[in-house]
Structure formats: structure tokens, C-alpha cells
PDB file of N, CA and C in Angstrom:
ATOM      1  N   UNK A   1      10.270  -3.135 -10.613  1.00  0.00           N
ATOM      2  CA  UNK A   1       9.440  -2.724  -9.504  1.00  0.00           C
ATOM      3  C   UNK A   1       9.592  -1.221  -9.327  1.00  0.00           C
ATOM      4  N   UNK A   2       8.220  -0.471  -9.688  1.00  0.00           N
ATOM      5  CA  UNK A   2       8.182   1.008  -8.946  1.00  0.00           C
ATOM      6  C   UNK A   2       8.267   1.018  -7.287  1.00  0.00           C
ATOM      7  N   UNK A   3       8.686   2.476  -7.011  1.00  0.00           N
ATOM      8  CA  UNK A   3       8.374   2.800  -5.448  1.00  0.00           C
ATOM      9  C   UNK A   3       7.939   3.836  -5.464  1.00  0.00           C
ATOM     10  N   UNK A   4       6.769   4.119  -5.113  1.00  0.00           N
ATOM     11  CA  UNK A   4       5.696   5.056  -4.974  1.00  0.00           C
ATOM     12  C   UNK A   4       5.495   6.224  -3.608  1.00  0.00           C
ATOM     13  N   UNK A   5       5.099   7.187  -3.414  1.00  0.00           N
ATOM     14  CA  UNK A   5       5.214   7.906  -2.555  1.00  0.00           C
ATOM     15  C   UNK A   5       3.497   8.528  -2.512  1.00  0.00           C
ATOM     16  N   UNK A   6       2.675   8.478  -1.460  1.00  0.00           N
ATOM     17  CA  UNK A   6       1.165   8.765  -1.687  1.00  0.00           C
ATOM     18  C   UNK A   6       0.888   9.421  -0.250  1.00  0.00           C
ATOM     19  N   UNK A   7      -0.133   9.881  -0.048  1.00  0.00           N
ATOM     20  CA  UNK A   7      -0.330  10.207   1.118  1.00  0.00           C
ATOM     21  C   UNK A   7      -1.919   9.649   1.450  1.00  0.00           C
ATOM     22  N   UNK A   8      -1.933   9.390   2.130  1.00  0.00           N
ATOM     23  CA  UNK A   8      -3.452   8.816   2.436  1.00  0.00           C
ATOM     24  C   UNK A   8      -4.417   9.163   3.354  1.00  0.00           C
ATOM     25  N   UNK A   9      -5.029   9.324   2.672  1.00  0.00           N
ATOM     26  CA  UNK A   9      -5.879  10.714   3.378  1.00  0.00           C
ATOM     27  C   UNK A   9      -7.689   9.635   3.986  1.00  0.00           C
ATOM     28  N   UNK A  10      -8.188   8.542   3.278  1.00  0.00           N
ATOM     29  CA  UNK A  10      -9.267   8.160   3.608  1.00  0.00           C
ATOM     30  C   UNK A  10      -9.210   6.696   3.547  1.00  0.00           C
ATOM     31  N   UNK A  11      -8.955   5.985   4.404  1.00  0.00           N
ATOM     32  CA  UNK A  11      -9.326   4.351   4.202  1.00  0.00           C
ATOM     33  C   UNK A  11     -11.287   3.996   4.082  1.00  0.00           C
ATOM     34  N   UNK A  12     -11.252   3.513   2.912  1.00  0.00           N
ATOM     35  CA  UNK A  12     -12.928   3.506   2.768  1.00  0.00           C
ATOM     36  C   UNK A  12     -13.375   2.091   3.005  1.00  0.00           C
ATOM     37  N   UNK A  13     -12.581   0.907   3.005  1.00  0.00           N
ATOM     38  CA  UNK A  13     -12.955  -0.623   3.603  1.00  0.00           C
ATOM     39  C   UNK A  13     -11.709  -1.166   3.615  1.00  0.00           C
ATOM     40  N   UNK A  14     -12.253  -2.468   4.936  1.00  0.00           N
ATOM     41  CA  UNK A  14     -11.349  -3.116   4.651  1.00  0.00           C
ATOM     42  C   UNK A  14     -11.826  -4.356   3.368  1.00  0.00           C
ATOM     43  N   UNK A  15     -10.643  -4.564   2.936  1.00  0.00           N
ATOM     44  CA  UNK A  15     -10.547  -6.033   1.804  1.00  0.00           C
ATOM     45  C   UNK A  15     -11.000  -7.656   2.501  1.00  0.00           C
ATOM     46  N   UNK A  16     -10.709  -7.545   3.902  1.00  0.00           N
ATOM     47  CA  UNK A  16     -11.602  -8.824   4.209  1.00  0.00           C
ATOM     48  C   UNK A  16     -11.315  -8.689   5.484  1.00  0.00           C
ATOM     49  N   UNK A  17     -12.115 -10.098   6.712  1.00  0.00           N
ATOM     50  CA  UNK A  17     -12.238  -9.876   8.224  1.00  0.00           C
ATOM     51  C   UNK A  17     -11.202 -10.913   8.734  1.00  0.00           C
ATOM     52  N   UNK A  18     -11.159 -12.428   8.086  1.00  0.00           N
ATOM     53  CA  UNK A  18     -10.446 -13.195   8.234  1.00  0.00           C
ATOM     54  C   UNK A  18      -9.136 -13.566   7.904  1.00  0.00           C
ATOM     55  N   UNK A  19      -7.862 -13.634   8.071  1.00  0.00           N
ATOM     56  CA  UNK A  19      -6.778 -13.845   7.717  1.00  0.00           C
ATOM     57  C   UNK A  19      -5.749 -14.903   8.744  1.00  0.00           C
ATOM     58  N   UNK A  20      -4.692 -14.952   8.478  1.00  0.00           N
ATOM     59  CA  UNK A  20      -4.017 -15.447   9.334  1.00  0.00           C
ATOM     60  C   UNK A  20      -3.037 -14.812  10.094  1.00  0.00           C
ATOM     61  N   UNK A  21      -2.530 -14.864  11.423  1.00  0.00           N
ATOM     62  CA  UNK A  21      -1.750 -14.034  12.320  1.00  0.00           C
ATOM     63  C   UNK A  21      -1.009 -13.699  11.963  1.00  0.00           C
ATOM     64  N   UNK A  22      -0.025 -13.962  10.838  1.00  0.00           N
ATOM     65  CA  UNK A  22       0.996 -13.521  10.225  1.00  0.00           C
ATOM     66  C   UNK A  22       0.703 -12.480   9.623  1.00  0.00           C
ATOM     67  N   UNK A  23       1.889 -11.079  10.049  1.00  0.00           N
ATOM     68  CA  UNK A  23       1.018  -9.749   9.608  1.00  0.00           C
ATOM     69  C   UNK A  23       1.576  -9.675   8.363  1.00  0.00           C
ATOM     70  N   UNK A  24       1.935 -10.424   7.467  1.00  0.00           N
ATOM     71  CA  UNK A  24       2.069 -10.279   5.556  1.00  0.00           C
ATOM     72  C   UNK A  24       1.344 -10.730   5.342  1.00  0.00           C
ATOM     73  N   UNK A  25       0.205 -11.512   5.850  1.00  0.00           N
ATOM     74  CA  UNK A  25      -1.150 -11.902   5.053  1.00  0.00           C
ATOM     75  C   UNK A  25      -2.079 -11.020   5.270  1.00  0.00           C
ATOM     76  N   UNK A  26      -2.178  -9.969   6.341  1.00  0.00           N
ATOM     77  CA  UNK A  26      -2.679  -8.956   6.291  1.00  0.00           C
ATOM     78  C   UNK A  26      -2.869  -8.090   4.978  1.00  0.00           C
ATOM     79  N   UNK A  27      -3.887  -7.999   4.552  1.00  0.00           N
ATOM     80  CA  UNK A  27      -4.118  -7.029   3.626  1.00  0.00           C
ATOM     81  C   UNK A  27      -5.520  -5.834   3.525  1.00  0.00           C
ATOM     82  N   UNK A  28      -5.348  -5.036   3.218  1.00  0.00           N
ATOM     83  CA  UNK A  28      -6.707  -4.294   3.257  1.00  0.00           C
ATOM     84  C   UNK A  28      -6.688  -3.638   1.729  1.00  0.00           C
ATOM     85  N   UNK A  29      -8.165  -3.670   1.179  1.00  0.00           N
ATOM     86  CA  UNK A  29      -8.603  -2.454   0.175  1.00  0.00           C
ATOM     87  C   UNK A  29      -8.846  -1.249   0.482  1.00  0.00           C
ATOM     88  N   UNK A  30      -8.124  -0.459  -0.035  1.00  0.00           N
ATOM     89  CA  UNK A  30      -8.057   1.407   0.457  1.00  0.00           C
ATOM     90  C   UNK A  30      -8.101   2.008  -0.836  1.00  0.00           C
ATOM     91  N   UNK A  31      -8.780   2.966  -0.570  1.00  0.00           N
ATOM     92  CA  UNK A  31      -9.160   4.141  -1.427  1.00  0.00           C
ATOM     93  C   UNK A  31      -7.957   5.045  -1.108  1.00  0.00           C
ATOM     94  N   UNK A  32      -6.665   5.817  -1.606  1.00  0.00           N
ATOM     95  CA  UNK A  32      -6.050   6.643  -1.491  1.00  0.00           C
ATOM     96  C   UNK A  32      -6.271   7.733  -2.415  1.00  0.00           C
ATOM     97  N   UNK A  33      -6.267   9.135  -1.406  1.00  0.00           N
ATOM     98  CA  UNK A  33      -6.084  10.100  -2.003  1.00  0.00           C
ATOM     99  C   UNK A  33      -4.610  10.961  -1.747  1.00  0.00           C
ATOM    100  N   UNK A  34      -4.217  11.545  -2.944  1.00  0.00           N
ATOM    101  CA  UNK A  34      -3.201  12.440  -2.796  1.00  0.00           C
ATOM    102  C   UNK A  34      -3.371  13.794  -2.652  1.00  0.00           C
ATOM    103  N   UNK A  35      -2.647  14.543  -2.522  1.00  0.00           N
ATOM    104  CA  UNK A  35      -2.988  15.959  -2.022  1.00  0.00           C
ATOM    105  C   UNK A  35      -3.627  16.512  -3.662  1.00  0.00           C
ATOM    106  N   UNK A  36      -3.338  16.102  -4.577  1.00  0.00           N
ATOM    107  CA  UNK A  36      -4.370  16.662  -5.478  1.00  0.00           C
ATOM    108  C   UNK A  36      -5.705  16.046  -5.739  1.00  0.00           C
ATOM    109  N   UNK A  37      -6.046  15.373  -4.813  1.00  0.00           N
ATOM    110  CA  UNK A  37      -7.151  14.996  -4.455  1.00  0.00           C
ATOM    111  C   UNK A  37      -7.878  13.747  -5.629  1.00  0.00           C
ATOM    112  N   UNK A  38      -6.861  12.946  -6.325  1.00  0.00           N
ATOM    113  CA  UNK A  38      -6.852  12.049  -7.031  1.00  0.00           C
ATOM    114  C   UNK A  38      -7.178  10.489  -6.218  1.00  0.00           C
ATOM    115  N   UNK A  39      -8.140   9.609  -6.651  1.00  0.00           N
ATOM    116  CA  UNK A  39      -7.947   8.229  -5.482  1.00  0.00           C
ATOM    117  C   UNK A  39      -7.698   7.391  -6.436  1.00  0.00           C
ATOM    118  N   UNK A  40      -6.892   6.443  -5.584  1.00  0.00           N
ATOM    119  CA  UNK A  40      -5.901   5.522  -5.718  1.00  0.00           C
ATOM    120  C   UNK A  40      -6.666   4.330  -5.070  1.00  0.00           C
ATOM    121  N   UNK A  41      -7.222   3.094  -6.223  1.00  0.00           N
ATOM    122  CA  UNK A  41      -7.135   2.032  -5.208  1.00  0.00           C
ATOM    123  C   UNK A  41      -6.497   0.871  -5.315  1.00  0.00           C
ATOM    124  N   UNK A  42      -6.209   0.260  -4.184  1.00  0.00           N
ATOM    125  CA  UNK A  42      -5.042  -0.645  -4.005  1.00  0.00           C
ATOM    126  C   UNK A  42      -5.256  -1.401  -2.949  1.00  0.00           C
ATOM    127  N   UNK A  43      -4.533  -2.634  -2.921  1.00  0.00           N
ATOM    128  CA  UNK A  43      -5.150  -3.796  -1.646  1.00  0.00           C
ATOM    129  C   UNK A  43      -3.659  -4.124  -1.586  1.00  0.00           C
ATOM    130  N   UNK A  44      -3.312  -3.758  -0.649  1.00  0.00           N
ATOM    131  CA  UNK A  44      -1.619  -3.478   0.267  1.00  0.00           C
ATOM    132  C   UNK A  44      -1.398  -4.650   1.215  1.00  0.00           C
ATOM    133  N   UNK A  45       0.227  -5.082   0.892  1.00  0.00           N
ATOM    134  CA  UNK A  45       0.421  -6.263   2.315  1.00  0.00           C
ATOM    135  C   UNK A  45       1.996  -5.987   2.818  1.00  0.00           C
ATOM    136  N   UNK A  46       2.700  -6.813   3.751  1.00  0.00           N
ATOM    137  CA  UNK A  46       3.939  -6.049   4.141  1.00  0.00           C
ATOM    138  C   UNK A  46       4.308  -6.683   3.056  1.00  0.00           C
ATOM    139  N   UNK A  47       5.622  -5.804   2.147  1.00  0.00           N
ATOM    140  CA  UNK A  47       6.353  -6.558   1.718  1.00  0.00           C
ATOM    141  C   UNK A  47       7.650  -7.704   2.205  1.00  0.00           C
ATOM    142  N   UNK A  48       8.191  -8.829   1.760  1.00  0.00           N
ATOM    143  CA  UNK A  48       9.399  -9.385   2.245  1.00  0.00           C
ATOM    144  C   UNK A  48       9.824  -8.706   2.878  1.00  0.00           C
ATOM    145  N   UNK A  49      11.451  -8.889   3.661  1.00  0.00           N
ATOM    146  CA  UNK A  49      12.683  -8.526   4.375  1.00  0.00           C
ATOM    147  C   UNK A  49      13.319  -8.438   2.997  1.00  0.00           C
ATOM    148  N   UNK A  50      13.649  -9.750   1.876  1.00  0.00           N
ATOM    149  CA  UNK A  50      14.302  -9.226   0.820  1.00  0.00           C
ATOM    150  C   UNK A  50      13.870  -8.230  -0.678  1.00  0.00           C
ATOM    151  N   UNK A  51      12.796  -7.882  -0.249  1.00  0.00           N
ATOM    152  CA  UNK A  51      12.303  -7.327  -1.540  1.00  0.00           C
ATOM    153  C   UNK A  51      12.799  -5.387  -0.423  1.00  0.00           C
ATOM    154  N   UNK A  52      12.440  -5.351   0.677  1.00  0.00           N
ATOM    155  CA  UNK A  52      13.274  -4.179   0.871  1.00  0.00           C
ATOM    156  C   UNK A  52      14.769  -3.768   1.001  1.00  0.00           C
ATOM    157  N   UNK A  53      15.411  -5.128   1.174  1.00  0.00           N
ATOM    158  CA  UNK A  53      16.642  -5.094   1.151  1.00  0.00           C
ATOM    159  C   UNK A  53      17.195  -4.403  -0.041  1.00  0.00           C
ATOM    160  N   UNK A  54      16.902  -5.369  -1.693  1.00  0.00           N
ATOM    161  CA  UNK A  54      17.394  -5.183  -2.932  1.00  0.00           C
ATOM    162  C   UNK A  54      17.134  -3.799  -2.883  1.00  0.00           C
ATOM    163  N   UNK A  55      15.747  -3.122  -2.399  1.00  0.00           N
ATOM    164  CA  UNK A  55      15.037  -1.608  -2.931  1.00  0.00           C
ATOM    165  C   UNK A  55      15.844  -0.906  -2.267  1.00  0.00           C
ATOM    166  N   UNK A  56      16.905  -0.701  -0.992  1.00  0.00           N
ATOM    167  CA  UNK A  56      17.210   0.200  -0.123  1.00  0.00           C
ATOM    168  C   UNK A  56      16.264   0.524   0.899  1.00  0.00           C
ATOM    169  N   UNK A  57      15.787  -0.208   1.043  1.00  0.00           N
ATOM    170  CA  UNK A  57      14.300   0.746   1.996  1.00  0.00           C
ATOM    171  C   UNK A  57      13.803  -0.186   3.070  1.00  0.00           C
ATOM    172  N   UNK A  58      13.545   0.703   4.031  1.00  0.00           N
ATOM    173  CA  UNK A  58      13.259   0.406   5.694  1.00  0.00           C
ATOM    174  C   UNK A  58      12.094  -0.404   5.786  1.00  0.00           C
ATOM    175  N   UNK A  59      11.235   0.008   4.490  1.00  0.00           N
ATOM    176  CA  UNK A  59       9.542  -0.135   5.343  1.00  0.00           C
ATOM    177  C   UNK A  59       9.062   0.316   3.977  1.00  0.00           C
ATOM    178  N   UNK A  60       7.544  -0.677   3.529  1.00  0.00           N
ATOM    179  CA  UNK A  60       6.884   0.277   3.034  1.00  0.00           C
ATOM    180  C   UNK A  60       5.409  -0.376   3.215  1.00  0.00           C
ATOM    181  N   UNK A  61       4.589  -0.392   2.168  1.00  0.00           N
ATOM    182  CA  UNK A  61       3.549  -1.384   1.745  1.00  0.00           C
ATOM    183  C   UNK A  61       3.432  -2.040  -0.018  1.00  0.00           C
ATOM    184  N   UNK A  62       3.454  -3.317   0.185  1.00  0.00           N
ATOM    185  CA  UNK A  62       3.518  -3.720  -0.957  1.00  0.00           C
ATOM    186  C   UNK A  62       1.842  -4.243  -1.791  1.00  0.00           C
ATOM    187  N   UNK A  63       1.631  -3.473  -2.617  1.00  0.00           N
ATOM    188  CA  UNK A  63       0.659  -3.373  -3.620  1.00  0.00           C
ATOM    189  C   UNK A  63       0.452  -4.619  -3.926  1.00  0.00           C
ATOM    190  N   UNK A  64      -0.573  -5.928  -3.541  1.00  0.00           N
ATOM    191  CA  UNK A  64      -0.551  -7.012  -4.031  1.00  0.00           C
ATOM    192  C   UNK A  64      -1.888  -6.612  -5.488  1.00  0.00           C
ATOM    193  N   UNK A  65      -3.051  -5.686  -4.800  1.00  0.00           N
ATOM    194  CA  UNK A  65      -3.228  -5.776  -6.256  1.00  0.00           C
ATOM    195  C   UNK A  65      -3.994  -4.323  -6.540  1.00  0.00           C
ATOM    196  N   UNK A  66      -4.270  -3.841  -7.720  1.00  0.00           N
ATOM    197  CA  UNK A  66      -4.720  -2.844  -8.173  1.00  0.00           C
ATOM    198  C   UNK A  66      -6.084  -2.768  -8.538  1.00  0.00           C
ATOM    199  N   UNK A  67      -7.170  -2.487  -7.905  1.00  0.00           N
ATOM    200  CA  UNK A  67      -8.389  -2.146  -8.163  1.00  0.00           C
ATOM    201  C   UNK A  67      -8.893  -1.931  -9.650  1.00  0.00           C
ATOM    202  N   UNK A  68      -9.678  -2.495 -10.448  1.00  0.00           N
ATOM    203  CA  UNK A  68     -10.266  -2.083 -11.778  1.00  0.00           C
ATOM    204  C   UNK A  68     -10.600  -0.719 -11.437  1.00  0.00           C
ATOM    205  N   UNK A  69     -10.327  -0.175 -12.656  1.00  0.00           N
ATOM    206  CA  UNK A  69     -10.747   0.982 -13.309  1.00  0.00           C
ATOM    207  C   UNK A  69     -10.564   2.140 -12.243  1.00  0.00           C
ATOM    208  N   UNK A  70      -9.327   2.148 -11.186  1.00  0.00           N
ATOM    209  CA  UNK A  70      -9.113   2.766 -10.116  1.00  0.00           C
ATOM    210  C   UNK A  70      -8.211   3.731 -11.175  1.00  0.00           C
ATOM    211  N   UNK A  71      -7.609   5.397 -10.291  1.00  0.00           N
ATOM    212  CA  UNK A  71      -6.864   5.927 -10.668  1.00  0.00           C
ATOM    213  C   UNK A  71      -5.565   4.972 -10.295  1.00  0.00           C
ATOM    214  N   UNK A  72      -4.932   3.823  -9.472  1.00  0.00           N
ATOM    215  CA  UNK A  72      -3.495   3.333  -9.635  1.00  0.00           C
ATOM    216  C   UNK A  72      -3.463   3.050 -10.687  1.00  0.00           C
ATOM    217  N   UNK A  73      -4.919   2.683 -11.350  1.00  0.00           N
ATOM    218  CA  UNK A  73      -4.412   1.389 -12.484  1.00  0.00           C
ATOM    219  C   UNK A  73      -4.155   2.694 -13.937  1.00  0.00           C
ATOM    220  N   UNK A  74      -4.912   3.573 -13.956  1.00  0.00           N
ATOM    221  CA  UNK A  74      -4.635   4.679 -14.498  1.00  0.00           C
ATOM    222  C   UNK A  74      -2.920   5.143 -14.634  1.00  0.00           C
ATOM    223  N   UNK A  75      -2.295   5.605 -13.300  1.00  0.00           N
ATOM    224  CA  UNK A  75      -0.967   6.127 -13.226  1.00  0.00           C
ATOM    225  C   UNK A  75      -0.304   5.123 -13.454  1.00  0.00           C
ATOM    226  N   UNK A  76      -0.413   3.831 -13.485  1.00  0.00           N
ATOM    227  CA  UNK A  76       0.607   2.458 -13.849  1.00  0.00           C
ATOM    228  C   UNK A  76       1.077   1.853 -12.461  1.00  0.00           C
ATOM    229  N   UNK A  77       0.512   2.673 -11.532  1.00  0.00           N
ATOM    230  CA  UNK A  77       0.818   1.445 -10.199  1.00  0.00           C
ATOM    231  C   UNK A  77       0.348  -0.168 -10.549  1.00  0.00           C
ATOM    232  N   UNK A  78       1.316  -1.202 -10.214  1.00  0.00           N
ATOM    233  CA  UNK A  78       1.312  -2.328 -10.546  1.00  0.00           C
ATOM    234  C   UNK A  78       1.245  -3.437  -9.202  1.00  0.00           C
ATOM    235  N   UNK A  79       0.860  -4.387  -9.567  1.00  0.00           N
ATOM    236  CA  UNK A  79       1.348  -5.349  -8.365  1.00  0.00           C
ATOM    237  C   UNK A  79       2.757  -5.608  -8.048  1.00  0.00           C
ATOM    238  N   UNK A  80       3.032  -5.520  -7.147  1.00  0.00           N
ATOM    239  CA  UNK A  80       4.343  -6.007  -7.182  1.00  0.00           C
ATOM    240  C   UNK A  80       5.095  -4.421  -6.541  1.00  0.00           C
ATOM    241  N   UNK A  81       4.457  -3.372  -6.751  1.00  0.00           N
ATOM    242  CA  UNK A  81       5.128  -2.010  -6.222  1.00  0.00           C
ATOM    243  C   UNK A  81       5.415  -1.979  -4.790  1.00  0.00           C
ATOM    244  N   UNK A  82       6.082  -1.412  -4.033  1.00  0.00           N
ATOM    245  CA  UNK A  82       6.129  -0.214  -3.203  1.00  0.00           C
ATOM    246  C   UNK A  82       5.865   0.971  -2.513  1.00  0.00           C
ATOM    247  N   UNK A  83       4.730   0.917  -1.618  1.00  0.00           N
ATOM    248  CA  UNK A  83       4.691   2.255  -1.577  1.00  0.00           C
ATOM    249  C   UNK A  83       5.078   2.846  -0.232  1.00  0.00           C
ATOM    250  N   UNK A  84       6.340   3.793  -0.326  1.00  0.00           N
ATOM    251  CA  UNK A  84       6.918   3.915   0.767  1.00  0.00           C
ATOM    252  C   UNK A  84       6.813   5.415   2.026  1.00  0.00           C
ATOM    253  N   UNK A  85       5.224   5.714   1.570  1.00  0.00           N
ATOM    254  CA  UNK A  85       5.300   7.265   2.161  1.00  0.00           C
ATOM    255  C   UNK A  85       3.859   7.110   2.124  1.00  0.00           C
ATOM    256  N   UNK A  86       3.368   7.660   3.544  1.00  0.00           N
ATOM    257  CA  UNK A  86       1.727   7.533   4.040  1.00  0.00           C
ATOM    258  C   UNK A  86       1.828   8.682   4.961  1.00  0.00           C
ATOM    259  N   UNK A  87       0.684   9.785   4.217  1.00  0.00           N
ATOM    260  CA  UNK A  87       0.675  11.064   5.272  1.00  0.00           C
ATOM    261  C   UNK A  87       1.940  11.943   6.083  1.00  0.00           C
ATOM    262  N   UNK A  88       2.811  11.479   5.022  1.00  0.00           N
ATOM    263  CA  UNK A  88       4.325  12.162   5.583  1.00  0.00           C
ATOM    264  C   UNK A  88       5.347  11.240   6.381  1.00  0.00           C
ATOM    265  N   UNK A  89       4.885   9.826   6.493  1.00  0.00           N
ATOM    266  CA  UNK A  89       5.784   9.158   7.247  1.00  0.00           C
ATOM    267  C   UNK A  89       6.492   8.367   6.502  1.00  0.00           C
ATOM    268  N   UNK A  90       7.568   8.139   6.374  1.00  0.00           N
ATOM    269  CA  UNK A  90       8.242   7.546   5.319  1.00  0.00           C
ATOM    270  C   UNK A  90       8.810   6.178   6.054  1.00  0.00           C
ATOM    271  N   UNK A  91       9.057   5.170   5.097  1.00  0.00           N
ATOM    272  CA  UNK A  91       9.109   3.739   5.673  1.00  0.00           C
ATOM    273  C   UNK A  91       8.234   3.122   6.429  1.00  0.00           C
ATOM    274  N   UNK A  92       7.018   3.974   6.155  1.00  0.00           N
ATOM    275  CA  UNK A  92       5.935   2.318   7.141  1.00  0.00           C
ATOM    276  C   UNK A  92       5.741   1.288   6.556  1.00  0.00           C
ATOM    277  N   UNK A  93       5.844   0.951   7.385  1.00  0.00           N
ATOM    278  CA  UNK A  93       5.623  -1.133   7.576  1.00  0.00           C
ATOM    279  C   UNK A  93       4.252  -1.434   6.830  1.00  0.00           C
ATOM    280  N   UNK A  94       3.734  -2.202   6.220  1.00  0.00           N
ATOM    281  CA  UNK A  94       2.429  -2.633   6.147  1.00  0.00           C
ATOM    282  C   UNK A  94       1.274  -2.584   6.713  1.00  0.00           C
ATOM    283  N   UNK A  95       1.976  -3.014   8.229  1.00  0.00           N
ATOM    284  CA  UNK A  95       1.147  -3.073   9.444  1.00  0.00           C
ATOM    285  C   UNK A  95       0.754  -2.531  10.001  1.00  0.00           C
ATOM    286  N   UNK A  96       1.613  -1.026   9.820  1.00  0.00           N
ATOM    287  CA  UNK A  96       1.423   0.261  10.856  1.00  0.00           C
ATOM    288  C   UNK A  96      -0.147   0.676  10.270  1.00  0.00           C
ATOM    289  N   UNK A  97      -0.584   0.411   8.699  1.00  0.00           N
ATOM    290  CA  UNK A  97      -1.550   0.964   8.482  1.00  0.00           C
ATOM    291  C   UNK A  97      -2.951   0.410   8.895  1.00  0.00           C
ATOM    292  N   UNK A  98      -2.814  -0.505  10.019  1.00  0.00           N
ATOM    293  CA  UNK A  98      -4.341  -1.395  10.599  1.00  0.00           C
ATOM    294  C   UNK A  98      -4.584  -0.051  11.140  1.00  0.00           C
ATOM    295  N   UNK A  99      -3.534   0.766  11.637  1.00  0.00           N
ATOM    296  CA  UNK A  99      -4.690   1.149  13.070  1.00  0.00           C
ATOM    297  C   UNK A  99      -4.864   2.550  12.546  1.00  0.00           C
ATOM    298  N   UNK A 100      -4.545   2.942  11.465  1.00  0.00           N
ATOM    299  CA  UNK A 100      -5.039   4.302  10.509  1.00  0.00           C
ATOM    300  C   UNK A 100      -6.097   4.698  10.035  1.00  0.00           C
TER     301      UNK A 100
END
């Protein structure tokens, strides 16, 4: 498992309207850009309690999947990643990113 660091500069949709209250089934499709102005797409959910435990890490969003022919799938972002840095805040939660 990578852990990734991005900054996100434009959410362009969400991935769907319906889910269930549990905020790890939460997921959205986002367009990320980095400060070199590269986009990244990716459909993000919280990760486990133990998948941050093993990593060291507070908080992040976990990459359930990688957009075709997106720049993640380009740089080797995978399912299953980490990404632990959004616009300078380090360790957000999954969740923190609804209201972004």
C-alpha cells in the first residue's frame, strides 16, 4: 500500500446520491489537481481504524478506485492507497471531504 500526499484544488462530481449512513460507504468521484496543475481521478472512502493503525496515520482517504485513463492511473495510484494530505491539511478523515 502507497500513501500519497495531493492537494485538491476542484471537486468536479459527486460518484453517486444514495448510500448508506455509515460514513465508509461514503464515497465520491473527484477530479484532483496538484499544484502542478496535473488531475488526478479517484473515487475515495474512509479508510478502516486498522488499515491506519498498521500505516502510522491519523486520517486519510482511501482510494477505492482509480478512474480510466485518469492521471492516478498514469502515476500508479492504486486501489487500496492512502491519501493523507488535502490542500495542506494533513490526516483528514474521508468524511471531512463532503463538505469541500
Amino acid at each position: 500500500m502507497k500513501v500519497y500526499s495531493v492537494i485538491v484544488w476542484l471537486i468536479l462530481a459527486l460518484f453517486a446520491q444514495c448510500f448508506s449512513a455509515d460514513q465508509r460507504d461514503i464515497e465520491k468521484r473527484m477530479v484532483l489537481k496538484s499544484g502542478r496543475g496535473i488531475s488526478l481521478g479517484v473515487v475515495i472512502t474512509n479508510p478502516e481504524a486498522e488499515d491506519l493503525q498498521k500505516n502510522k496515520l491519523e486520517g486519510g482517504a482511501l482510494v477505492k478506485k482509480v478512474l480510466d485513463d485518469s492521471e492516478a492511473e498514469r502515476i500508479g495510484i492504486e486501489e487500496g492507497d492512502i491519501i493523507v494530505r488535502f490542500a495542506a491539511k494533513f490526516g483528514v478523515p474521508g468524511q471531512a471531504l463532503q463538505s469541500e
